[in-house]
PDB file of N, CA and C in Angstrom:
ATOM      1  N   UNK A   1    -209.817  28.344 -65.177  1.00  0.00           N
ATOM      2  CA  UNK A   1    -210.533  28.484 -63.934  1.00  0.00           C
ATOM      3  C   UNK A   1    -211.405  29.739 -64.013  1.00  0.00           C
ATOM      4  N   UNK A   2    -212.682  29.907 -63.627  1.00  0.00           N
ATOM      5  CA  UNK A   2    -213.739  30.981 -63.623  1.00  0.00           C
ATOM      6  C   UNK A   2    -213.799  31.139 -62.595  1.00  0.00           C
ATOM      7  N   UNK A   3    -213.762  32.631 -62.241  1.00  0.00           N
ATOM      8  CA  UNK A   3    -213.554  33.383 -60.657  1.00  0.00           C
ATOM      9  C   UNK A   3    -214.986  34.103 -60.626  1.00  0.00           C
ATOM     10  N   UNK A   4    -215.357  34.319 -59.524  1.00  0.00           N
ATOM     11  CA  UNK A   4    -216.431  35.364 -59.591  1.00  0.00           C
ATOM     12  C   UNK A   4    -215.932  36.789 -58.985  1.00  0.00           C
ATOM     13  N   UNK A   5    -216.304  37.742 -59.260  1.00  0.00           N
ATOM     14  CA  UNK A   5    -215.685  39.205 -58.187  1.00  0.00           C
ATOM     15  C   UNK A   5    -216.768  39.827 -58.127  1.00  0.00           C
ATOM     16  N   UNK A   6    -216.955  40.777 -56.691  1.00  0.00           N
ATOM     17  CA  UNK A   6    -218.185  41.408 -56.947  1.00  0.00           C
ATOM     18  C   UNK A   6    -217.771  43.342 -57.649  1.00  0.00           C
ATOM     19  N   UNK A   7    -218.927  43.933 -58.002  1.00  0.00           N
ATOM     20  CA  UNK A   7    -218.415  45.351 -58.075  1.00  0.00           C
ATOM     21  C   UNK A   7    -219.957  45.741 -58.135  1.00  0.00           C
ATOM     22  N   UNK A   8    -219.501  47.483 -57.766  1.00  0.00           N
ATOM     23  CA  UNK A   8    -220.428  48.222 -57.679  1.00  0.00           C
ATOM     24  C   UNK A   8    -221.293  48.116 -59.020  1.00  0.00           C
ATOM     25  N   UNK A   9    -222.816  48.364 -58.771  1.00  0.00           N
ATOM     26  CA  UNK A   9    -224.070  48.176 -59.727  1.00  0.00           C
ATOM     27  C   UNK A   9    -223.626  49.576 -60.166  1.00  0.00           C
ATOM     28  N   UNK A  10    -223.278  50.597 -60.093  1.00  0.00           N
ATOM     29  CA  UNK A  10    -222.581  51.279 -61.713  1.00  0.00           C
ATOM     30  C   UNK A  10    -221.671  51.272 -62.183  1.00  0.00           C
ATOM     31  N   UNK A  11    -220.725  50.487 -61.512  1.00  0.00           N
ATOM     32  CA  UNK A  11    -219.463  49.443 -62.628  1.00  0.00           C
ATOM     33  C   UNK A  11    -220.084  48.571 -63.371  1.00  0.00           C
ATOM     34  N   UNK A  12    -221.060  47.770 -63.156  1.00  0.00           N
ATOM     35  CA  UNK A  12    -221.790  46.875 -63.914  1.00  0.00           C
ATOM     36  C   UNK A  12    -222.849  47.306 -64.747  1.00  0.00           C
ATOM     37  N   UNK A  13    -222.986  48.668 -64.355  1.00  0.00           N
ATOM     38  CA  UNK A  13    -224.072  49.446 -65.799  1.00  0.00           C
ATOM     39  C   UNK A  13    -223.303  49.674 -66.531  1.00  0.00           C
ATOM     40  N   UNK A  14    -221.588  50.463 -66.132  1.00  0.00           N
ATOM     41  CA  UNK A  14    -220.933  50.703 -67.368  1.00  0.00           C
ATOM     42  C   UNK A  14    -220.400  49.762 -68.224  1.00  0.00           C
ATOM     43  N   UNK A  15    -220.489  48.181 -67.890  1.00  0.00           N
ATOM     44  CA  UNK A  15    -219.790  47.534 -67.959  1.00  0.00           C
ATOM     45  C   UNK A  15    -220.824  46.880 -69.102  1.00  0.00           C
ATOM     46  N   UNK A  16    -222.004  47.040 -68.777  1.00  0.00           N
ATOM     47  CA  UNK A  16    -223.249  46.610 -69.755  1.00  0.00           C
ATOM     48  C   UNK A  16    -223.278  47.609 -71.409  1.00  0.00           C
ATOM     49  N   UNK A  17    -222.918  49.113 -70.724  1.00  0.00           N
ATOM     50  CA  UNK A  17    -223.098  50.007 -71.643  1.00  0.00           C
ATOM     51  C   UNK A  17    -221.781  49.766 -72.597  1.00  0.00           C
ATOM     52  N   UNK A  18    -220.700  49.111 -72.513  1.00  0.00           N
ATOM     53  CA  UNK A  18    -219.430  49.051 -73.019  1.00  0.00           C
ATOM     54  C   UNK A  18    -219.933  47.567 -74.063  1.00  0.00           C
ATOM     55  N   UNK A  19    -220.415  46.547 -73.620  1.00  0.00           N
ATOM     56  CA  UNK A  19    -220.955  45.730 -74.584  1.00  0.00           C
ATOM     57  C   UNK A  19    -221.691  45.400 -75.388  1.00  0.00           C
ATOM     58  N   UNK A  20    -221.669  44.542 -76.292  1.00  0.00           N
ATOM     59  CA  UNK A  20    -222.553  44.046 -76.942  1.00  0.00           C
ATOM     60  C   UNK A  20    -223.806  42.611 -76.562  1.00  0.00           C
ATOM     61  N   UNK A  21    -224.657  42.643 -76.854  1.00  0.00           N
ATOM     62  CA  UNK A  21    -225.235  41.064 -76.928  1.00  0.00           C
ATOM     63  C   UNK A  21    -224.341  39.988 -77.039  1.00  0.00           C
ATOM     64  N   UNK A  22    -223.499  40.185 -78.506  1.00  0.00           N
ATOM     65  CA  UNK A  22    -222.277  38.837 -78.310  1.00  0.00           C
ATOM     66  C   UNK A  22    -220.980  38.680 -77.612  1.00  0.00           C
ATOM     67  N   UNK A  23    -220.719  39.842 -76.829  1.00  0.00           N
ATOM     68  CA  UNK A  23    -219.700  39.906 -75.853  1.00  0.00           C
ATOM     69  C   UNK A  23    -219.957  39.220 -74.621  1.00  0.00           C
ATOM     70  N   UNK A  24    -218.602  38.884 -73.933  1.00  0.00           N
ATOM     71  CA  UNK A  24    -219.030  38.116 -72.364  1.00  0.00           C
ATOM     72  C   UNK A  24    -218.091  39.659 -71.659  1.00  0.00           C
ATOM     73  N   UNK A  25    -218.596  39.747 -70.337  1.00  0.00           N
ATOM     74  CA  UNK A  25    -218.126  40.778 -69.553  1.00  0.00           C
ATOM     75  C   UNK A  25    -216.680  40.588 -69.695  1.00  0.00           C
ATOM     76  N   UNK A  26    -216.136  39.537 -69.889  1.00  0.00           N
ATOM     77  CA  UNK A  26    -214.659  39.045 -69.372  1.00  0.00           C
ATOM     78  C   UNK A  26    -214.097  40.141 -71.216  1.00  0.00           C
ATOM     79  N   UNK A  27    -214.636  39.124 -72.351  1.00  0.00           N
ATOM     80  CA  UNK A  27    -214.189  40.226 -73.297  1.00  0.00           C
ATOM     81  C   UNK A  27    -213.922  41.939 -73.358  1.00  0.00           C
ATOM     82  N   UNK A  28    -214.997  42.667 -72.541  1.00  0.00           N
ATOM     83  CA  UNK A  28    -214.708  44.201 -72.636  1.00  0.00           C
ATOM     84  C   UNK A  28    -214.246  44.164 -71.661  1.00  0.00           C
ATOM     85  N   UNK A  29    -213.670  43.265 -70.336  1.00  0.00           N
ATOM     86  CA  UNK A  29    -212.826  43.806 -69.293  1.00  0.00           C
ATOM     87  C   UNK A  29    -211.071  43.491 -70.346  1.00  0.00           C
ATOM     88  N   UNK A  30    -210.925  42.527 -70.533  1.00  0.00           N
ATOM     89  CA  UNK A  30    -209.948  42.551 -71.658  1.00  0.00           C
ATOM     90  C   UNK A  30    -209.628  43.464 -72.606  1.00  0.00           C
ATOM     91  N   UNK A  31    -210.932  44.085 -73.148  1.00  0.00           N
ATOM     92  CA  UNK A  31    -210.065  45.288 -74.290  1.00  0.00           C
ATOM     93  C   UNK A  31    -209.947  46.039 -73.304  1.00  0.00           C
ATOM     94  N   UNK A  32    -210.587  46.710 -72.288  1.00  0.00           N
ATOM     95  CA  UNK A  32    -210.488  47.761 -71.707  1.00  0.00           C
ATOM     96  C   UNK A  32    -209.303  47.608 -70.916  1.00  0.00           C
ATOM     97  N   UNK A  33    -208.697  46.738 -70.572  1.00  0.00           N
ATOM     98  CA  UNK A  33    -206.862  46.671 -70.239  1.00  0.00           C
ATOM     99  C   UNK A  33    -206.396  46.239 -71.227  1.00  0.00           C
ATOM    100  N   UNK A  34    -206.344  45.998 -72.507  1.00  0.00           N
ATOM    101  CA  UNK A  34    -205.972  46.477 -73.741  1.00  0.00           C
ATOM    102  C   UNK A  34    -205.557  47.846 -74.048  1.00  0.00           C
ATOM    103  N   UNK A  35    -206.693  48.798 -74.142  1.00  0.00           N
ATOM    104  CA  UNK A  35    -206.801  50.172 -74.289  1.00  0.00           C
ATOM    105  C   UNK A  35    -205.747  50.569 -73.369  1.00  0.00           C
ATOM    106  N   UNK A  36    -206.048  50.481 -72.127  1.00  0.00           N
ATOM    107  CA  UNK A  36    -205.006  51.216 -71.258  1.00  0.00           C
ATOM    108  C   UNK A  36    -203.739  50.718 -71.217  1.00  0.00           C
ATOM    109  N   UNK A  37    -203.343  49.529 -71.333  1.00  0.00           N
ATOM    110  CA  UNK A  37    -201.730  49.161 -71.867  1.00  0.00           C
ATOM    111  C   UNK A  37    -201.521  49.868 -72.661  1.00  0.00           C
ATOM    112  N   UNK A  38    -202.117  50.174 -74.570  1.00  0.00           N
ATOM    113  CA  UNK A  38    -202.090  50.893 -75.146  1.00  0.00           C
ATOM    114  C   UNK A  38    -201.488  52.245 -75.203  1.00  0.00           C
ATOM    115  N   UNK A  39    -202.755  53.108 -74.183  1.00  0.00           N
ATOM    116  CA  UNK A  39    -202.564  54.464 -74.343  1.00  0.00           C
ATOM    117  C   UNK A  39    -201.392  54.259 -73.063  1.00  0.00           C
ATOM    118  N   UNK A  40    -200.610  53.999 -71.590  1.00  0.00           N
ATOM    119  CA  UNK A  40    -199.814  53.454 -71.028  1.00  0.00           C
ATOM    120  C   UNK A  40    -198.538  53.321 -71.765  1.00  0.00           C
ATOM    121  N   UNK A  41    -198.398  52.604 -72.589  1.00  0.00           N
ATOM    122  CA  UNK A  41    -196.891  52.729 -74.009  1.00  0.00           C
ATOM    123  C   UNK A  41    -197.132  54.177 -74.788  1.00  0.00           C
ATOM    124  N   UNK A  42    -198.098  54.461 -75.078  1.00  0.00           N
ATOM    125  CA  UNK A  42    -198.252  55.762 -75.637  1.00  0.00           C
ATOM    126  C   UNK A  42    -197.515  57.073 -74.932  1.00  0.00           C
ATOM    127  N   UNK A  43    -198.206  57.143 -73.425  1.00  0.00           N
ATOM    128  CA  UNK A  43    -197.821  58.080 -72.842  1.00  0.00           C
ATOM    129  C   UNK A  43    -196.106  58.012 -72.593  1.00  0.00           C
ATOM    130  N   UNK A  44    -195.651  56.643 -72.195  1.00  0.00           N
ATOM    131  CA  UNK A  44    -194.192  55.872 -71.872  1.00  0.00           C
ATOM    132  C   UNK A  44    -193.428  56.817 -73.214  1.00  0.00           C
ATOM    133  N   UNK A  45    -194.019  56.820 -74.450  1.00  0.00           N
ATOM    134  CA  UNK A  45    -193.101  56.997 -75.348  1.00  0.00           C
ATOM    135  C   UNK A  45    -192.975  58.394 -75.538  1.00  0.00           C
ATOM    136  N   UNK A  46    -194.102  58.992 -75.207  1.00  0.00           N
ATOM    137  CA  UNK A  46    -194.193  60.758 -75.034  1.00  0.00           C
ATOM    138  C   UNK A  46    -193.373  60.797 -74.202  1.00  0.00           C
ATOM    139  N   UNK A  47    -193.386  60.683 -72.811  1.00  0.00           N
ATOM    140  CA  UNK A  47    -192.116  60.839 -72.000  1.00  0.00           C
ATOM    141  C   UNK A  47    -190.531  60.861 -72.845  1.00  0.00           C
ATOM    142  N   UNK A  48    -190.246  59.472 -72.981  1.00  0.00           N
ATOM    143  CA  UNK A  48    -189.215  59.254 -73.805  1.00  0.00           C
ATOM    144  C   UNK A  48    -188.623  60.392 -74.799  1.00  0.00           C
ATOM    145  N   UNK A  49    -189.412  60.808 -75.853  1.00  0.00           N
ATOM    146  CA  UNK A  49    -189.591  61.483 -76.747  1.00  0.00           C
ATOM    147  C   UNK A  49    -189.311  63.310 -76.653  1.00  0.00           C
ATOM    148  N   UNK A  50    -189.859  63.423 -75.215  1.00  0.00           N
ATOM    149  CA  UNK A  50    -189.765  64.578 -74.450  1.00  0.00           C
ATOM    150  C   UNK A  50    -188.704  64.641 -73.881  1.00  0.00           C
ATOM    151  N   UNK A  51    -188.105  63.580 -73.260  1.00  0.00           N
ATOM    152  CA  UNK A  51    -186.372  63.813 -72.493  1.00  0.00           C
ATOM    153  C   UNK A  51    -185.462  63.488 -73.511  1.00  0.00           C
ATOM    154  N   UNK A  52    -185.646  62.837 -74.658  1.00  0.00           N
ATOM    155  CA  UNK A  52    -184.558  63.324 -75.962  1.00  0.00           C
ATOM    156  C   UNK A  52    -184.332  64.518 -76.253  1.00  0.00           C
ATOM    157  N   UNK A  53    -185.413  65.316 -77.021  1.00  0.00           N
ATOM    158  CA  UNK A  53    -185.576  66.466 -76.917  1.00  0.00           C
ATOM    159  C   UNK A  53    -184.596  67.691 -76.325  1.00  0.00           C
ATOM    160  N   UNK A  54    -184.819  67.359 -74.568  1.00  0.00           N
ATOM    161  CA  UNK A  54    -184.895  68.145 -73.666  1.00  0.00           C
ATOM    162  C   UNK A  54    -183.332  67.851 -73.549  1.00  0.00           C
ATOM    163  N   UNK A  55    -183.189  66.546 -73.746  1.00  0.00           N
ATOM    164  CA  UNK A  55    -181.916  65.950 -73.757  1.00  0.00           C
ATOM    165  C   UNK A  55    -180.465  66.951 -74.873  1.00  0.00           C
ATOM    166  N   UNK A  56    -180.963  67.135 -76.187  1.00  0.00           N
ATOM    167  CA  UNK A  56    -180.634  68.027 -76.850  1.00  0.00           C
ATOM    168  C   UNK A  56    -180.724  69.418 -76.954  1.00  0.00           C
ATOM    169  N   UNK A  57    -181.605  70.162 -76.320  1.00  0.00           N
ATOM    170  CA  UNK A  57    -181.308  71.208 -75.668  1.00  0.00           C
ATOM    171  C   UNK A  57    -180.516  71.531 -74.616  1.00  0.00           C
ATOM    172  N   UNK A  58    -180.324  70.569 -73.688  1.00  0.00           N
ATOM    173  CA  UNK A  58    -179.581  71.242 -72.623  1.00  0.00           C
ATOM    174  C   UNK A  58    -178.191  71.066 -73.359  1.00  0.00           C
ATOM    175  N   UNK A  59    -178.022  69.987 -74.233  1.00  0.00           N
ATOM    176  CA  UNK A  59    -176.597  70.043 -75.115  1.00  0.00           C
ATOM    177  C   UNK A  59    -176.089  71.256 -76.118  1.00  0.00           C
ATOM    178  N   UNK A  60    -177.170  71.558 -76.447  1.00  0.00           N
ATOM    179  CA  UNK A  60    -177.074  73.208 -77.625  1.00  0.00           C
ATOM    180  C   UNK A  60    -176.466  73.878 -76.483  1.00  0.00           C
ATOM    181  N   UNK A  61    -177.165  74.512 -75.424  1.00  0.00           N
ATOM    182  CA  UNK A  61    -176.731  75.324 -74.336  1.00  0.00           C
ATOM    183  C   UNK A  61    -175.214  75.177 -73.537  1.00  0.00           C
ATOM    184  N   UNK A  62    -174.942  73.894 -73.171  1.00  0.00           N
ATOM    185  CA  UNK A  62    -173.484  73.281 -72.947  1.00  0.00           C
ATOM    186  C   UNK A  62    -172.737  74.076 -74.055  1.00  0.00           C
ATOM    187  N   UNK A  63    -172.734  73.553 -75.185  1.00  0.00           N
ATOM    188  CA  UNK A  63    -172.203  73.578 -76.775  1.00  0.00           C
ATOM    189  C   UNK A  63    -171.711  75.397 -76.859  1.00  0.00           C
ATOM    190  N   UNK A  64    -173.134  76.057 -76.438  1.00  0.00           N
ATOM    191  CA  UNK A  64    -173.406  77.728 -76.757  1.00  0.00           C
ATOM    192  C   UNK A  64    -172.103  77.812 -75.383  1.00  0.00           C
ATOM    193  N   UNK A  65    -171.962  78.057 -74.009  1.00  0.00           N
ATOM    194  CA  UNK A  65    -171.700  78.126 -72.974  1.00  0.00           C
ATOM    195  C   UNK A  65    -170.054  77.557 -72.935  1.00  0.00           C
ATOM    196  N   UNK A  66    -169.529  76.972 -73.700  1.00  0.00           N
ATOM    197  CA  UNK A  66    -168.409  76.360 -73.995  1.00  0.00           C
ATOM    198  C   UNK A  66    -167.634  77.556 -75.094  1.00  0.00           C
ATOM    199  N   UNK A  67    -168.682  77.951 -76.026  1.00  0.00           N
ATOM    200  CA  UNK A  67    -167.754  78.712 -76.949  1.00  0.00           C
ATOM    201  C   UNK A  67    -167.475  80.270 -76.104  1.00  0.00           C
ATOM    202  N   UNK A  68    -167.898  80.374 -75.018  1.00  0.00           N
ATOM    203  CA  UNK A  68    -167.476  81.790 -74.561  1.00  0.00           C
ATOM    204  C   UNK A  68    -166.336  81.417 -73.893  1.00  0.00           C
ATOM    205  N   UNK A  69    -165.615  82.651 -74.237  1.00  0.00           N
ATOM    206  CA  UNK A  69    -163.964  82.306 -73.671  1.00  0.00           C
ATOM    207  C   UNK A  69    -164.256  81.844 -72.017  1.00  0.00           C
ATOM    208  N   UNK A  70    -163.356  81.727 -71.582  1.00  0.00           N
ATOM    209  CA  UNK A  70    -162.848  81.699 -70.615  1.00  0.00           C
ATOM    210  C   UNK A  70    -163.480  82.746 -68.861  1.00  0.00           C
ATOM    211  N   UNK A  71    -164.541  81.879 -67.911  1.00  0.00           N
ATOM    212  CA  UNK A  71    -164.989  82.606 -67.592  1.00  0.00           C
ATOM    213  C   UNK A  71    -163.811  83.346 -66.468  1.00  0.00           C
ATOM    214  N   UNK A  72    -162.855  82.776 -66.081  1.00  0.00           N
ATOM    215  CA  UNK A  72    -161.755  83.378 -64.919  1.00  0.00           C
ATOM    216  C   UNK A  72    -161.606  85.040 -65.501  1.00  0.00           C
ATOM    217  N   UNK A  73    -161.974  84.971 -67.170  1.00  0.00           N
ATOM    218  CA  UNK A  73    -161.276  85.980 -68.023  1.00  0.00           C
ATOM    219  C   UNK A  73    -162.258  87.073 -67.623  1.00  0.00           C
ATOM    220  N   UNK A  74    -163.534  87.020 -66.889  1.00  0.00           N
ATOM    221  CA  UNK A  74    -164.679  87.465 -66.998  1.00  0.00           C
ATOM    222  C   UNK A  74    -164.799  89.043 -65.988  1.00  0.00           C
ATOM    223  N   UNK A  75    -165.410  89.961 -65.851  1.00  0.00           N
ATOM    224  CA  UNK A  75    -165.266  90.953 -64.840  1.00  0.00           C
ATOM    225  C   UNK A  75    -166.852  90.646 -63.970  1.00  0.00           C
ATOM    226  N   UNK A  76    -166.902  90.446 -63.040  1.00  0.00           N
ATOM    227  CA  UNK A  76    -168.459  90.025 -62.448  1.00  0.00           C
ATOM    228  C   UNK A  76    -169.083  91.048 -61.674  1.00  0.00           C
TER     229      UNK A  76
END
């Protein structure tokens, strides 16, 4: 089924400047939510990647914080 949508005349300049002669608009609206799924899993996995990490530091610190005796033992 072919839909029509309207958009602003400089969405449709950029949309000209993003193609080629043998492209149809529908093709560079496709890569261009391509791209952003893309970089979208990209960023997803930086996150990820960053709370492992962060994940293992706060465990070193537990780990460090465990080997001091006994804090009751402590003078404050």
């Amino acid at each position: 089924m072919v839909t029509t949508i309207q958009i602003n005349e400089d969405v449709k300049k950029e949309l000209d400047r993003l193609k080629s002669p043998k492209n149809t608009y529908e093709e560079v609206i496709v890569r261009l939510i391509s791209i952003f799924e893309e970089c979208k899993r990209g960023k997803e996995g930086l996150l990820i990647e960053g709370c492992k990490e962060m994940a293992k530091e706060n465990l070193r610190i537990t780990k460090e914080f465990e080997s001091i005796e006994e804090l009751k033992n402590w003078v404050w």
